[in-house]
C-alpha atoms as a PDB file:
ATOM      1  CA  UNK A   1     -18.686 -17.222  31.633  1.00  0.00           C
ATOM      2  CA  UNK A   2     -20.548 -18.274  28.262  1.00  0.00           C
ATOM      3  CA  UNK A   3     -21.745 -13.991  28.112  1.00  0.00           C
ATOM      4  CA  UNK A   4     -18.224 -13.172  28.355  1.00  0.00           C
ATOM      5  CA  UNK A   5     -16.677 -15.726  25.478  1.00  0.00           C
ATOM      6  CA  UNK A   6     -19.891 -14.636  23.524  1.00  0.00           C
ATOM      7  CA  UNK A   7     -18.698 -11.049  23.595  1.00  0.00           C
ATOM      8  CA  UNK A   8     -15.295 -11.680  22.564  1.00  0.00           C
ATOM      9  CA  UNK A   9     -16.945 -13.924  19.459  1.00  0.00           C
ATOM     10  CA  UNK A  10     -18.756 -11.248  18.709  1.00  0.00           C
ATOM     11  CA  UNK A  11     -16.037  -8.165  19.186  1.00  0.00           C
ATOM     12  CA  UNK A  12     -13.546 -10.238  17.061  1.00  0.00           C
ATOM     13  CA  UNK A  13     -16.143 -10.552  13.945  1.00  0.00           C
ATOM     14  CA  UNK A  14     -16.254  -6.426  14.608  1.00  0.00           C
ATOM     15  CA  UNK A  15     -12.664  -6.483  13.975  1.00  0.00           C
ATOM     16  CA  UNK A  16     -12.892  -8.710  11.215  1.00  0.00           C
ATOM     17  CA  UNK A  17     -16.078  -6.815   9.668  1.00  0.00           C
ATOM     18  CA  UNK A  18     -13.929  -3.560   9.571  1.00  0.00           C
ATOM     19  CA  UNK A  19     -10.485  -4.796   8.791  1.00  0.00           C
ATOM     20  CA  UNK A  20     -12.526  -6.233   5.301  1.00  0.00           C
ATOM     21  CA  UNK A  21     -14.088  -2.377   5.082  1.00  0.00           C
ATOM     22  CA  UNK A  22     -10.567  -1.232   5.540  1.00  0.00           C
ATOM     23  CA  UNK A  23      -8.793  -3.695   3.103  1.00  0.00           C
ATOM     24  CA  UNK A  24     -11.114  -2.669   0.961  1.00  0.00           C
ATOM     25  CA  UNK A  25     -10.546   1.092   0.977  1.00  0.00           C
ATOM     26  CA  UNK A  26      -6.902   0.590   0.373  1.00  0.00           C
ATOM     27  CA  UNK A  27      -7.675  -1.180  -2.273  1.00  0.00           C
ATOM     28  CA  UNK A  28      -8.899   2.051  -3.959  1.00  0.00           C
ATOM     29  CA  UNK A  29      -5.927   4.907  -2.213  1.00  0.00           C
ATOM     30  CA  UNK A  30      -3.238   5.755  -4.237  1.00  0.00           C
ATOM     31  CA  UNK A  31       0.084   6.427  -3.272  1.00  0.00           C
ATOM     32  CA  UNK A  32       3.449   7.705  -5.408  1.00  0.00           C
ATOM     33  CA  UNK A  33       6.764   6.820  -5.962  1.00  0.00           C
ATOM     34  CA  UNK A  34       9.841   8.867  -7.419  1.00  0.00           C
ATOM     35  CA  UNK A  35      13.014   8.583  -8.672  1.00  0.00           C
ATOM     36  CA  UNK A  36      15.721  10.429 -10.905  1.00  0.00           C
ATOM     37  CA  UNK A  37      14.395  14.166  -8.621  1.00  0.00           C
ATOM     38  CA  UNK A  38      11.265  13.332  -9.802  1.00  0.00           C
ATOM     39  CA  UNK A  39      11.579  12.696 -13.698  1.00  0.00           C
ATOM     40  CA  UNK A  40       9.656   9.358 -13.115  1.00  0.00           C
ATOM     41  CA  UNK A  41       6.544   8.640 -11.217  1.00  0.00           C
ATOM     42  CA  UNK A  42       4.947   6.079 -10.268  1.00  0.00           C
ATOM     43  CA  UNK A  43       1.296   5.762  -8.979  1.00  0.00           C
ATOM     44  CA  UNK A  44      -0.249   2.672  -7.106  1.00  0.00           C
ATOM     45  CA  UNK A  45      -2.635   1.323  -4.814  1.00  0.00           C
ATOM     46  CA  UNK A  46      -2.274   0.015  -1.376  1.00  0.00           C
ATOM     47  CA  UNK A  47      -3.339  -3.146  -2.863  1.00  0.00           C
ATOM     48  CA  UNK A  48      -0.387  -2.985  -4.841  1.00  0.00           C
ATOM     49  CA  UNK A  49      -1.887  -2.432  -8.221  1.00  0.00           C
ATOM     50  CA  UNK A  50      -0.073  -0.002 -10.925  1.00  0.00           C
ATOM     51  CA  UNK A  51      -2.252   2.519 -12.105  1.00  0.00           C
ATOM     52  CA  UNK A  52      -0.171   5.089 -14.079  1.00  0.00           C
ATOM     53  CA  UNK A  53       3.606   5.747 -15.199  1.00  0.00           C
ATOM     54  CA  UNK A  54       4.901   9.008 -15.928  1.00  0.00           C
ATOM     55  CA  UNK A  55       8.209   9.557 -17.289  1.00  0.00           C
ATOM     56  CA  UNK A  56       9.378  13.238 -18.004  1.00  0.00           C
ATOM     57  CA  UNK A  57      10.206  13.495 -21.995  1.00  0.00           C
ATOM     58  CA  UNK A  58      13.864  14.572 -21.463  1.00  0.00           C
ATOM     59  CA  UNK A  59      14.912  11.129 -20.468  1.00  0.00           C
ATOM     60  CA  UNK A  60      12.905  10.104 -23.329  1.00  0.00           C
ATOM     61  CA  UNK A  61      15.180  12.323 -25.683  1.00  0.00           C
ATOM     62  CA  UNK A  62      18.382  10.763 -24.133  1.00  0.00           C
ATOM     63  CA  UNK A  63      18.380   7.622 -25.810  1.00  0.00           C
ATOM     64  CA  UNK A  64      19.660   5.244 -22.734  1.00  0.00           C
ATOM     65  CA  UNK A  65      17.299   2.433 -22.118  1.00  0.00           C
ATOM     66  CA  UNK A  66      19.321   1.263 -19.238  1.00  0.00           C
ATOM     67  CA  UNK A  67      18.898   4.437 -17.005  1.00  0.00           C
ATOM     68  CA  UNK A  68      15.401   4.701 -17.533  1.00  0.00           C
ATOM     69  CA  UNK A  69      14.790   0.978 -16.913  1.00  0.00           C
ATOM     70  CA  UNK A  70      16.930   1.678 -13.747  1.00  0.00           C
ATOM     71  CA  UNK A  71      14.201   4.928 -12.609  1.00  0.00           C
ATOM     72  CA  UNK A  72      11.091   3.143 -13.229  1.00  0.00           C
ATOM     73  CA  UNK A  73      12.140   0.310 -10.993  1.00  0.00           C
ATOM     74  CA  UNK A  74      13.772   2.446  -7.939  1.00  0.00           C
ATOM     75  CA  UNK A  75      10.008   4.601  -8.836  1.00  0.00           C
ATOM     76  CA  UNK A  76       8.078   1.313  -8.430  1.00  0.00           C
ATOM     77  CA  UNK A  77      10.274  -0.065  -5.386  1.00  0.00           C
ATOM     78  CA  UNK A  78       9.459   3.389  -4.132  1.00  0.00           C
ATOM     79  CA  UNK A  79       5.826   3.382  -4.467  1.00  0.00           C
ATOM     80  CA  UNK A  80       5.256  -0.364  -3.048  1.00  0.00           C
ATOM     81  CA  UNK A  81       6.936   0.902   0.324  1.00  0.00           C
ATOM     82  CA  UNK A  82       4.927   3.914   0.225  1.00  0.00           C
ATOM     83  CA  UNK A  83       2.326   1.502  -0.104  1.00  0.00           C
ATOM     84  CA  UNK A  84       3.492  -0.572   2.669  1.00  0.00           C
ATOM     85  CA  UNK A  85       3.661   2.218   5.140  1.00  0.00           C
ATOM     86  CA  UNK A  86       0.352   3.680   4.195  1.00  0.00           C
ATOM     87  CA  UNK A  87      -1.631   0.297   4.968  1.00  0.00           C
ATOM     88  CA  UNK A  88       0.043  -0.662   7.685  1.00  0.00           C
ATOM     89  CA  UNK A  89      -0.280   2.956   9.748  1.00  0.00           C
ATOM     90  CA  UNK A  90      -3.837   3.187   8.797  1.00  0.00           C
ATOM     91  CA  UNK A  91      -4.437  -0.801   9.848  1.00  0.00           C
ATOM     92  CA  UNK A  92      -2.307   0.096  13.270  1.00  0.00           C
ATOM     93  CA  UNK A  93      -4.825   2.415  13.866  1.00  0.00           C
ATOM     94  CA  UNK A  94      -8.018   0.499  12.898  1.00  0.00           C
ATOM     95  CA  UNK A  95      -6.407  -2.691  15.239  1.00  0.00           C
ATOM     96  CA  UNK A  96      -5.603  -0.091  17.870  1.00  0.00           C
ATOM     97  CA  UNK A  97      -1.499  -1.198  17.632  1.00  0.00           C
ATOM     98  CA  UNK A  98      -2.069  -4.662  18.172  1.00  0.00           C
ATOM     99  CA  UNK A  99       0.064  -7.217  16.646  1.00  0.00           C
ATOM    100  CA  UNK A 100      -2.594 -10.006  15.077  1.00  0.00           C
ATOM    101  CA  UNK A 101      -0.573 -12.737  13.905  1.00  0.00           C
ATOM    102  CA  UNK A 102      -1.552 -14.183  10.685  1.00  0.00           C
ATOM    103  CA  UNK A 103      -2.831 -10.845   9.656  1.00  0.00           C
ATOM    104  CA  UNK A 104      -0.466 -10.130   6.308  1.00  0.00           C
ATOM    105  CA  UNK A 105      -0.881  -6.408   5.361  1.00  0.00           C
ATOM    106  CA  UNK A 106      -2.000  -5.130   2.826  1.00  0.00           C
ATOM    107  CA  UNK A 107      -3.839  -7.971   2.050  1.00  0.00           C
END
């Protein structure tokens, strides 16, 4: 009986050993979000960080603050659910499916 709770001790620290590793890899994969057919992008990581805007210069030219503000924020809400998905189908597959409660994804 102690061998067999030993085991488990040591197969969950596995777990938790890679699920770091993992974590930390999608700290560094970037993922994109669009809006307006592509006129604005957004780029972040899995870890939710912003690491570039790009905004084609026509909407630039237009002169209507409100409509961009609008694309940049249906890009970003675009990118943080590409986010989303990416962690969680790539920590579905390090966890083998299994539902670990307490375990927030991304991080």
């Amino acid at each position: 009986m102690k061998g067999g709770l030993g085991n488990i001790m040591k197969q969950a620290q596995q777990l938790q050993e890679r699920l770091q590793k993992a974590q930390e890899e999608l700290a560094q994969v970037e993922v994109q979000g669009h809006a307006g057919g592509n006129l604005v992008e957004v780029t972040v990581t899995c870890r939710n960080d912003v690491r570039r805007v790009r905004i084609d210069p026509s909407l630039l030219a237009e002169n209507d603050p409100e409509m961009l503000e609008d694309l940049i924020a249906a890009a970003m809400n675009d990118a943080l659910r590409n986010a989303e998905k990416t962690s969680a189908e790539r920590m579905s597959a390090l966890t083998g499916g299994m539902n670990i409660p307490g375990l927030n994804l991304p991080f």
